[in-house]
N, C-alpha and C. Protein backbone atom coordinates (compact mmCIF):
# COMPACT_ATOMS: atom_id res chain seq x y z
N UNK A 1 0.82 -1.19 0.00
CA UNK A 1 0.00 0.00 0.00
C UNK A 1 0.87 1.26 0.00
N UNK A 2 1.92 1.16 0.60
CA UNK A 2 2.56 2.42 0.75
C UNK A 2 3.44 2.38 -0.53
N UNK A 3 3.95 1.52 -1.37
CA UNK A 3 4.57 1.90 -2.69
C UNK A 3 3.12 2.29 -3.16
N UNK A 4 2.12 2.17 -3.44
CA UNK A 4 1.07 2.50 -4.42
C UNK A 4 1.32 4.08 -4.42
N UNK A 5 0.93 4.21 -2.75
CA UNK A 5 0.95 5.90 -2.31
C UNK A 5 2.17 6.88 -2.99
N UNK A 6 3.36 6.20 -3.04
CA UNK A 6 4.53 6.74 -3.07
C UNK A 6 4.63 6.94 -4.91
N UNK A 7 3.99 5.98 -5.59
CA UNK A 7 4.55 6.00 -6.91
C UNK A 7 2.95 7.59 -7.34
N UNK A 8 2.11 7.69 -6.62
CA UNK A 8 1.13 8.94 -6.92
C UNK A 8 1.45 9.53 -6.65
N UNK A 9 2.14 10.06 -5.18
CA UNK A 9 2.62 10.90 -4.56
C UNK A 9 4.63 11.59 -5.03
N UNK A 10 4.61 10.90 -5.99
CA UNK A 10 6.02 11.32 -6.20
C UNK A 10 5.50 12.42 -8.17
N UNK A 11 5.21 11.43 -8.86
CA UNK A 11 4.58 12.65 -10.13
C UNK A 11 3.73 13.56 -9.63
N UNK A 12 2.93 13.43 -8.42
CA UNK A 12 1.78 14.76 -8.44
C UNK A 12 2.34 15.53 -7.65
N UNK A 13 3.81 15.03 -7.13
CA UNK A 13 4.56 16.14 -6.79
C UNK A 13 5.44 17.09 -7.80
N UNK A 14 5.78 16.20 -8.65
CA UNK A 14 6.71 16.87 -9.56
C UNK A 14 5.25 17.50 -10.21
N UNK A 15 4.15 17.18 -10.55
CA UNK A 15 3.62 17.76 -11.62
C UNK A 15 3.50 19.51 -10.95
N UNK A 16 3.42 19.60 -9.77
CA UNK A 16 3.25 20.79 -8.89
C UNK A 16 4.38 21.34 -8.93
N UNK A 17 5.27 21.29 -8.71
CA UNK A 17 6.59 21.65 -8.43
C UNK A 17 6.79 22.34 -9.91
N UNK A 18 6.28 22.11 -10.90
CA UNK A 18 6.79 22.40 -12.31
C UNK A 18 5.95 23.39 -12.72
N UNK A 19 4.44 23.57 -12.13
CA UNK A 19 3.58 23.94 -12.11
C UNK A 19 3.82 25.36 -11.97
N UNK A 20 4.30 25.43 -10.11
CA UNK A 20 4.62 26.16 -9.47
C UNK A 20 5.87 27.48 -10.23
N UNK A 21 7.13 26.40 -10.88
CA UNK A 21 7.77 26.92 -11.16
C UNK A 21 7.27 28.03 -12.54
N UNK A 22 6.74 27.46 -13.19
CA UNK A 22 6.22 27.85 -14.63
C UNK A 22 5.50 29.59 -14.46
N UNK A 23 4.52 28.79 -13.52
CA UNK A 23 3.66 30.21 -12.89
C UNK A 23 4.90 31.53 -12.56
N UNK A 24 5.73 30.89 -11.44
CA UNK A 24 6.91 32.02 -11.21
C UNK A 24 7.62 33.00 -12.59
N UNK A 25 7.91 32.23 -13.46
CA UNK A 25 8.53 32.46 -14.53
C UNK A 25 7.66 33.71 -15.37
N UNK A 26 6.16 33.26 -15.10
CA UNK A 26 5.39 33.74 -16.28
C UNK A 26 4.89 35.18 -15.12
N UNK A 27 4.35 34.66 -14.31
CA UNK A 27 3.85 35.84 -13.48
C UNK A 27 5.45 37.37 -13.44
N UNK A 28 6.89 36.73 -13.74
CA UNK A 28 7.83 37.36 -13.60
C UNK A 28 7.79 38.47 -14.88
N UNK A 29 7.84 37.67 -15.84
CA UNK A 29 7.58 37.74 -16.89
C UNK A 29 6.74 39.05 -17.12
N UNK A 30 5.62 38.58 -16.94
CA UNK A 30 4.37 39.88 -17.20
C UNK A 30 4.39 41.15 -16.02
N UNK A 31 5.18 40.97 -14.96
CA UNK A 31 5.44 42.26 -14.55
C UNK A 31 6.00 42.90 -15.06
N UNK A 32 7.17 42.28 -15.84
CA UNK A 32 8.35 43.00 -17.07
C UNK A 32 7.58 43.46 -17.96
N UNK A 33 6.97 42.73 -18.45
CA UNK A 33 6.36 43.01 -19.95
C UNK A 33 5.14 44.21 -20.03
N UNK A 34 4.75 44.45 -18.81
CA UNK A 34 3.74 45.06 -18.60
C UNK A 34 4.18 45.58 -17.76
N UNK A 35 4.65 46.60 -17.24
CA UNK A 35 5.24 47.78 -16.71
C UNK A 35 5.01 48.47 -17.03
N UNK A 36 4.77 48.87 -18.26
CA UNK A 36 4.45 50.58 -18.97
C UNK A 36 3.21 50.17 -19.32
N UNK A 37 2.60 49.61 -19.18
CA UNK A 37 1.05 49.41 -19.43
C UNK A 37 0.39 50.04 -19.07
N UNK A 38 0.20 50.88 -17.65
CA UNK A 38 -0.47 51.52 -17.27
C UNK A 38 -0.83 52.88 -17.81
N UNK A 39 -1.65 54.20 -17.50
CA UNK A 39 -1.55 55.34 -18.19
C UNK A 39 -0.16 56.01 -17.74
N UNK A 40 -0.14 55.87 -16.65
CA UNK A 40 0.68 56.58 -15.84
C UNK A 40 1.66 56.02 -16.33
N UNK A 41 2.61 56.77 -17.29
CA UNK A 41 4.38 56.11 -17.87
C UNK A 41 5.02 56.57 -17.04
N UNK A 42 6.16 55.66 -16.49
CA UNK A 42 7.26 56.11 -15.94
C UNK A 42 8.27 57.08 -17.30
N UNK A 43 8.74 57.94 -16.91
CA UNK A 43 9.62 58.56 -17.78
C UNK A 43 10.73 57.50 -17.90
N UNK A 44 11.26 56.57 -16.91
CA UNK A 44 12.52 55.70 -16.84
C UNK A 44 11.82 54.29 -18.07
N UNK A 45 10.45 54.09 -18.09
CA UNK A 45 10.34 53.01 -18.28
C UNK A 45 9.96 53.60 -20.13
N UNK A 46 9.54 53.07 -21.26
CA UNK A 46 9.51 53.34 -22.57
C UNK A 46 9.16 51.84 -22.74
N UNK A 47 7.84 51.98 -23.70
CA UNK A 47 7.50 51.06 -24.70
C UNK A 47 7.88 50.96 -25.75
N UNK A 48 8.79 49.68 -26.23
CA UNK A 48 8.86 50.06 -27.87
C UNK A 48 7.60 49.01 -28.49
N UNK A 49 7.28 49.53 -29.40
CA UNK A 49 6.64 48.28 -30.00
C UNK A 49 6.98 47.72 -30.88
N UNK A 50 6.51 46.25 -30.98
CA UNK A 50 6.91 45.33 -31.80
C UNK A 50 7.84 45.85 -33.30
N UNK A 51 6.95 46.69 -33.77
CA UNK A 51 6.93 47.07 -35.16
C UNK A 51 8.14 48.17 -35.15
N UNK A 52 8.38 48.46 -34.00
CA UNK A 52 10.06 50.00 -33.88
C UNK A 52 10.42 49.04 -33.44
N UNK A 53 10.64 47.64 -33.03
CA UNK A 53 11.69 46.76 -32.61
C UNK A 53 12.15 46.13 -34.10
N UNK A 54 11.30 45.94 -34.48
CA UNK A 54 11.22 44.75 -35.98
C UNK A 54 11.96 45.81 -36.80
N UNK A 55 11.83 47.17 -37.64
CA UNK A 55 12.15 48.12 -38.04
C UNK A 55 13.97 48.16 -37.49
N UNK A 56 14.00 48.35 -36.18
CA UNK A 56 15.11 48.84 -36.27
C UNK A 56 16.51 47.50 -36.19
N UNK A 57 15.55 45.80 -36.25
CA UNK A 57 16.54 44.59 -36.59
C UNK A 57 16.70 45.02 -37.57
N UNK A 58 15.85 45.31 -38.96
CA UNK A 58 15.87 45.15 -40.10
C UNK A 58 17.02 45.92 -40.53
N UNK A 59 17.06 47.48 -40.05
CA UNK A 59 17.49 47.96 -40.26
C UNK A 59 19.52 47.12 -39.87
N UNK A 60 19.66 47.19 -38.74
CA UNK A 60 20.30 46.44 -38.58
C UNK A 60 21.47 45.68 -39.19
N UNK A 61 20.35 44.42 -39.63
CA UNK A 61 21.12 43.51 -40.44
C UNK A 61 21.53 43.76 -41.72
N UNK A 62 20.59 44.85 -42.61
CA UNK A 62 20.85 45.12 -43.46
C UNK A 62 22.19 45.98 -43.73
N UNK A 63 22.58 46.89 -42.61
CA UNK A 63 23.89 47.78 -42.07
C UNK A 63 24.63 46.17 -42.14
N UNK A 64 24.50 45.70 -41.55
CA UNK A 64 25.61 44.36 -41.28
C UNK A 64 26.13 43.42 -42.30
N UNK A 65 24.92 43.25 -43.06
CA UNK A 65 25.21 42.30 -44.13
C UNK A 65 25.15 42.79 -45.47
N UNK A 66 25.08 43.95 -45.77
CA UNK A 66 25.51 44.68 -47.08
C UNK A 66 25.07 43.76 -48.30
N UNK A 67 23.52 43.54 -48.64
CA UNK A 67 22.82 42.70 -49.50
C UNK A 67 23.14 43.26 -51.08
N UNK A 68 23.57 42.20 -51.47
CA UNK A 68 23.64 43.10 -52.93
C UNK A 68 22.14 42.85 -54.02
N UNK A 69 22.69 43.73 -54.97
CA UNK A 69 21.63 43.24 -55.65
C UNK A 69 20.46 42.72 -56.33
N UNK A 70 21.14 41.40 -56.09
CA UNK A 70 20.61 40.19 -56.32
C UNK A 70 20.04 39.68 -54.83
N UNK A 71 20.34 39.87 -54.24
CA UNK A 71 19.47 39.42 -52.92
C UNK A 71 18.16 40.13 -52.71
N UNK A 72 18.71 41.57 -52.89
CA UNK A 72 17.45 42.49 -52.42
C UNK A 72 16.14 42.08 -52.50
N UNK A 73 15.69 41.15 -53.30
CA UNK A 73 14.55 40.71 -53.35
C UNK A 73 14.40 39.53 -52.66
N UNK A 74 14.93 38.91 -52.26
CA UNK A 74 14.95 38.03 -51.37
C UNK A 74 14.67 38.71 -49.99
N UNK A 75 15.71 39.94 -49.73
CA UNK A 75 15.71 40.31 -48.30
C UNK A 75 14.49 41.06 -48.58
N UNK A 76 13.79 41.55 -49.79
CA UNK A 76 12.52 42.22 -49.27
C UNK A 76 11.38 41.17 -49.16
N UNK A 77 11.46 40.11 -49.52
CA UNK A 77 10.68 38.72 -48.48
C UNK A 77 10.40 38.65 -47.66
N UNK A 78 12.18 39.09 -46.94
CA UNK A 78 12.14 38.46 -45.43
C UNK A 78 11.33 39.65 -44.68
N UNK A 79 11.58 41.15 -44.81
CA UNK A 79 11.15 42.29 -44.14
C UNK A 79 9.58 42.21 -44.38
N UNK A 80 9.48 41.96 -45.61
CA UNK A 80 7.92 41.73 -45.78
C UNK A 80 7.16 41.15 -44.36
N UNK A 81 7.52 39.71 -44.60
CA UNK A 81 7.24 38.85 -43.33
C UNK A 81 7.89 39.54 -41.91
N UNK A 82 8.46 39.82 -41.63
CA UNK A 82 9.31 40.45 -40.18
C UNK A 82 7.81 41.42 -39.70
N UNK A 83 8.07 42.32 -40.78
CA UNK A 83 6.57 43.62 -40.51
C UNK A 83 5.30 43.51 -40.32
N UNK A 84 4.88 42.18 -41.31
CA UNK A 84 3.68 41.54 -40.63
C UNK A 84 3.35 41.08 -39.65
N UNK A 85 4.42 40.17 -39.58
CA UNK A 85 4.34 39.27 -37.87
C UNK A 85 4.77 40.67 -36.59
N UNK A 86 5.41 41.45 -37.23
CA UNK A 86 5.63 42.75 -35.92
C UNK A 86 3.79 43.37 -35.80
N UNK A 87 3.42 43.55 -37.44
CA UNK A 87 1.87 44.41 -37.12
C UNK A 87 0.97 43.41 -36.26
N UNK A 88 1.27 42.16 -36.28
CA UNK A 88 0.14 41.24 -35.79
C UNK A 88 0.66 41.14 -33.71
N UNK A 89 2.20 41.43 -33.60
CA UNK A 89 1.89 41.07 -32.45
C UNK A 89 1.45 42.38 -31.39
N UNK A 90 2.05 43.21 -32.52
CA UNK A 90 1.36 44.59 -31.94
C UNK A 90 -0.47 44.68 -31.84
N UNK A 91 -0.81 44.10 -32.82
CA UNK A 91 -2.19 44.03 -32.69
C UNK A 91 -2.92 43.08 -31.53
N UNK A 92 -1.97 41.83 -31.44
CA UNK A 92 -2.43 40.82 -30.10
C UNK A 92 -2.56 41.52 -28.71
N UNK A 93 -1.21 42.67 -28.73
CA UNK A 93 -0.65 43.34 -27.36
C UNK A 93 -2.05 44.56 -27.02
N UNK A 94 -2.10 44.95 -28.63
CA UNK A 94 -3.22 46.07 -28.16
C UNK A 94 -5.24 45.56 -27.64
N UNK A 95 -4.96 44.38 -28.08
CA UNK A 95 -6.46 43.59 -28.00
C UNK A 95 -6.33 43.48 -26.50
N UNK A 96 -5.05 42.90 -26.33
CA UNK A 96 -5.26 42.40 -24.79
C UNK A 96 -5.12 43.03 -24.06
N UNK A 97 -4.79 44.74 -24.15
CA UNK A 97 -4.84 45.54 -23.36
C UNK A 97 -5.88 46.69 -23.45
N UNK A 98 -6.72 46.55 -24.30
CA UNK A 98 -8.15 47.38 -24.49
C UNK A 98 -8.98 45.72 -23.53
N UNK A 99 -9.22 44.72 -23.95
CA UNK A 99 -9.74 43.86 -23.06
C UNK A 99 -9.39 43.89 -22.20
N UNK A 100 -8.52 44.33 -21.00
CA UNK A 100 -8.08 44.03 -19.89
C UNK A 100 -8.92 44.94 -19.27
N UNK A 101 -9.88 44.71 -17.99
CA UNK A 101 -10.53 45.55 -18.01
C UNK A 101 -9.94 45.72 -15.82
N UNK A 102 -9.40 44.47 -15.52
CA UNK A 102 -8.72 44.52 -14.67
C UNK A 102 -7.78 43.69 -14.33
N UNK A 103 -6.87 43.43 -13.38
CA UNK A 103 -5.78 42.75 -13.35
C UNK A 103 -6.50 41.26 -13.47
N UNK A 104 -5.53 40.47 -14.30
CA UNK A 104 -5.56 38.96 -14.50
C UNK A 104 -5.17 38.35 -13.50
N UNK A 105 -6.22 37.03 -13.03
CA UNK A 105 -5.94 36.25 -12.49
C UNK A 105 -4.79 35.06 -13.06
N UNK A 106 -4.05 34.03 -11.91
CA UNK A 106 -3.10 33.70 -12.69
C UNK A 106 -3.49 32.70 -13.94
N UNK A 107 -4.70 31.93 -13.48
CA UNK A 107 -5.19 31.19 -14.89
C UNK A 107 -5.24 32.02 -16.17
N UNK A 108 -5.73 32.94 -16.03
CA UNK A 108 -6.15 34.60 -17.30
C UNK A 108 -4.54 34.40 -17.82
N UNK A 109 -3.85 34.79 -16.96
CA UNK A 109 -2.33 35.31 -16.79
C UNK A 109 -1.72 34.29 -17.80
N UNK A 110 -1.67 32.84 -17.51
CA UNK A 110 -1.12 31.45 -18.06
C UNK A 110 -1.64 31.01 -19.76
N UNK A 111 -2.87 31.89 -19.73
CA UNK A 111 -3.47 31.76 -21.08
C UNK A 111 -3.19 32.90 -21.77
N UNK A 112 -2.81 33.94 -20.95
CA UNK A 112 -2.53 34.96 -22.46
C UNK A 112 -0.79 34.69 -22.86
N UNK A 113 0.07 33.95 -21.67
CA UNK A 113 1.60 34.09 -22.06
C UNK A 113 1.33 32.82 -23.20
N UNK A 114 0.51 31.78 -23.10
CA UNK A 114 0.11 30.76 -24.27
C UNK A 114 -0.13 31.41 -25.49
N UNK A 115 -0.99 32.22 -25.42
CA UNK A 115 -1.71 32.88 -26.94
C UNK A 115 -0.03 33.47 -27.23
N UNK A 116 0.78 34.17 -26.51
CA UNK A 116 1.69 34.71 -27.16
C UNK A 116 2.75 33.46 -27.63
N UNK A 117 2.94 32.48 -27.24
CA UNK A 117 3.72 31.77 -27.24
C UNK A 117 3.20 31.18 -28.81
N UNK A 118 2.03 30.82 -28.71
CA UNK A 118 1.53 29.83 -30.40
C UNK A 118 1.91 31.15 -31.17
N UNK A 119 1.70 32.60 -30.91
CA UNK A 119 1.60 33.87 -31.82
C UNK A 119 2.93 33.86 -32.70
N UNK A 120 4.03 33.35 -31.57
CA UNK A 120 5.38 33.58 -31.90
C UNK A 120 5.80 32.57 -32.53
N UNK A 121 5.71 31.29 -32.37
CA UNK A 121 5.69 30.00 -33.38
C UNK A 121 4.96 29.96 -33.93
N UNK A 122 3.58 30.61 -34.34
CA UNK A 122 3.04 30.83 -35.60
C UNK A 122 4.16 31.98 -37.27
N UNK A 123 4.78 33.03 -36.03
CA UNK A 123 5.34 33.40 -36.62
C UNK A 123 6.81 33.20 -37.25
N UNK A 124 7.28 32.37 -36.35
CA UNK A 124 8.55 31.74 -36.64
C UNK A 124 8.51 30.87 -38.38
N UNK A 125 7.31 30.35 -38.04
CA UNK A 125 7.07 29.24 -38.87
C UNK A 125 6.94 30.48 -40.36
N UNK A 126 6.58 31.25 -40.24
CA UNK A 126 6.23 32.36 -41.27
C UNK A 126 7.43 32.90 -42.09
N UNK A 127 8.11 32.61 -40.86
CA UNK A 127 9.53 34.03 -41.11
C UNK A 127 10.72 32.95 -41.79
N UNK A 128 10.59 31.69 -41.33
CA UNK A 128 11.57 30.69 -41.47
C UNK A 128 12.16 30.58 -43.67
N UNK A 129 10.84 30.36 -44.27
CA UNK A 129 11.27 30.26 -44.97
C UNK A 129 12.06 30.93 -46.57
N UNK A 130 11.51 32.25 -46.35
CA UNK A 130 12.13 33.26 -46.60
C UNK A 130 13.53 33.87 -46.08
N UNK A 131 13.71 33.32 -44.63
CA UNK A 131 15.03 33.69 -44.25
C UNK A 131 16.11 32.69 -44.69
N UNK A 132 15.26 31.33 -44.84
CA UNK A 132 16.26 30.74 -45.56
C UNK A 132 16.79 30.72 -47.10
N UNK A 133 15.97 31.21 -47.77
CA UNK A 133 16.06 31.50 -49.43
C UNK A 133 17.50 32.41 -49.23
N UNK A 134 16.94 33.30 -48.08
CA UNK A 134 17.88 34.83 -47.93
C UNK A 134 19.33 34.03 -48.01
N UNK A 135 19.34 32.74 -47.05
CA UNK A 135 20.45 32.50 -45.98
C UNK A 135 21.50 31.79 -47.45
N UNK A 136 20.58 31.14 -48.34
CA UNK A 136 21.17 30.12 -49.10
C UNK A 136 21.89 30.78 -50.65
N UNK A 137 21.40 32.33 -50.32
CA UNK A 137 22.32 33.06 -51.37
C UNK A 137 22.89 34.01 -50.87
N UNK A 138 23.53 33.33 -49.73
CA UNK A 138 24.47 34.40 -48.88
C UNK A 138 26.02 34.40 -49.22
N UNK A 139 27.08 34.99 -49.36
CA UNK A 139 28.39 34.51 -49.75
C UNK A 139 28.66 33.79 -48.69
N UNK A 140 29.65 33.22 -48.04
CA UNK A 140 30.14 32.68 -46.99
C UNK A 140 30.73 33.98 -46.19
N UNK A 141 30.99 34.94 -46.25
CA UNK A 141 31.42 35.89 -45.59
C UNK A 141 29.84 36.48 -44.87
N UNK A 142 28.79 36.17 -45.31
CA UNK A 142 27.86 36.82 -45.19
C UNK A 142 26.93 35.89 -43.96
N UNK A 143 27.19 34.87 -44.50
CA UNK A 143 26.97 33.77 -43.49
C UNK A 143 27.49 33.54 -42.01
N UNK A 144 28.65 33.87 -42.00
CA UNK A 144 29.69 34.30 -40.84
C UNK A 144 28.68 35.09 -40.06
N UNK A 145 29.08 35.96 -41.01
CA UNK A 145 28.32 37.68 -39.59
C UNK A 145 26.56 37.07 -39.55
N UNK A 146 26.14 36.08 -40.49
CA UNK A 146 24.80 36.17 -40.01
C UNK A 146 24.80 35.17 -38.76
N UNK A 147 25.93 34.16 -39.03
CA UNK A 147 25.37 32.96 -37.71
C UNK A 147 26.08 34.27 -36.62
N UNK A 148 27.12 34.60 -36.44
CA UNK A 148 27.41 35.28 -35.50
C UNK A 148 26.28 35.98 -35.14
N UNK A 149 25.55 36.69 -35.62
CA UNK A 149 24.26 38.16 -35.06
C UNK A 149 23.51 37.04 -34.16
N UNK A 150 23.04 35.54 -35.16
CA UNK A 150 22.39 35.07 -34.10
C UNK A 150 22.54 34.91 -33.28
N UNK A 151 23.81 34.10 -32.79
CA UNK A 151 24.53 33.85 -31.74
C UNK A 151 24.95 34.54 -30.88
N UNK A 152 25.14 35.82 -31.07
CA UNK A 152 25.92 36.79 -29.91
C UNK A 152 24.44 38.01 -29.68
N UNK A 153 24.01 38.07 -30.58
CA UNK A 153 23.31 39.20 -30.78
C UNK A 153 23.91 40.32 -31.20
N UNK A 154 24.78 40.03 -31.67
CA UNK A 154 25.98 41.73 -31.70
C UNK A 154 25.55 41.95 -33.62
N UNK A 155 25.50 42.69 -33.71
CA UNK A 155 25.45 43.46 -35.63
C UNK A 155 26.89 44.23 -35.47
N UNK A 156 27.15 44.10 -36.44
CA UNK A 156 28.68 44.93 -37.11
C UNK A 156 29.69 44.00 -36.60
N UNK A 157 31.40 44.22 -37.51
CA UNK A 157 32.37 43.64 -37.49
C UNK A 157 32.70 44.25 -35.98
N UNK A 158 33.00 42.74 -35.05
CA UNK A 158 33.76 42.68 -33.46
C UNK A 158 35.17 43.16 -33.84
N UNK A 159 35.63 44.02 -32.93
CA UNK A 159 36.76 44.88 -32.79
C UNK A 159 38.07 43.83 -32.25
N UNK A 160 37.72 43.19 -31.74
CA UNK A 160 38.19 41.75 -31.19
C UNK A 160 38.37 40.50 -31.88
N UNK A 161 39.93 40.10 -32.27
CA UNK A 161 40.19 39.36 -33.00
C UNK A 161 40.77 38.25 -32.71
């Protein structure tokens, strides 16, 4: 009887424990993310939105990776897609904050970091294959600085050799 207890009592612990943790993460999360939400802006705090975030990667990579030509139409693919998926998550952010009519409970809370989560692998899935057309008529020099941007996050040639 007491292994029966022990083999329920050991997953419906972990299932809590993970539970618990998740909630921490996300409830952390949306204090960040929602900080300037209110009317009242902190002067310290600034919203960018999606679409002046997306704008100024683009801008970015394009400084970084010096597209010639022949790409340009490729890279206007990729920006195509970048600007959409920026107008759409700007549009998710503004729905859910004209609906918010008061603070979310944490269930509310767990379902809107979900909606953003499918929003963003909806968009990944969007952005993917155009960036690869981009990626596959890249020189190899071009390829460099692009796996690097991913990887470090840094744009422009490192001073450090």
């Amino acid at each position: 009887m007491r292994q029966k207890a022990y083999q329920v009592a050991v997953p419906v612990t972990l299932v809590v424990v993970m539970v618990a943790f998740l909630a921490a993460i996300f409830f952390a999360n949306a204090n960040l993310s929602f900080a300037a939400s209110d009317t009242k802006k902190s002067s310290a705090v600034s919203r960018t939105s999606a679409v002046e975030h997306t704008e100024a990667q683009i801008k970015q990579l394009q400084g970084a990776l010096n597209f010639t030509k022949a790409q340009e139409e490729l890279s206007n693919n990729l920006t195509k897609v970048m600007r959409e998926n920026a107008k759409d998550m700007d549009a998710l952010f503004t729905k859910a904050r004209a609906e918010k009519t008061q603070t979310r409970n944490a269930v509310e809370q767990m379902k809107f970091h979900s909606q953003i989560t499918e929003a963003q692998l909806d968009q990944m899935k969007k952005v993917i294959p155009p960036f690869e057309a981009l990626y596959a008529s890249m020189s190899d020099e071009q390829k460099k600085s692009t796996d690097t941007i991913f990887q470090t996050g840094r744009y422009g040639k490192s001073k450090r050799k």
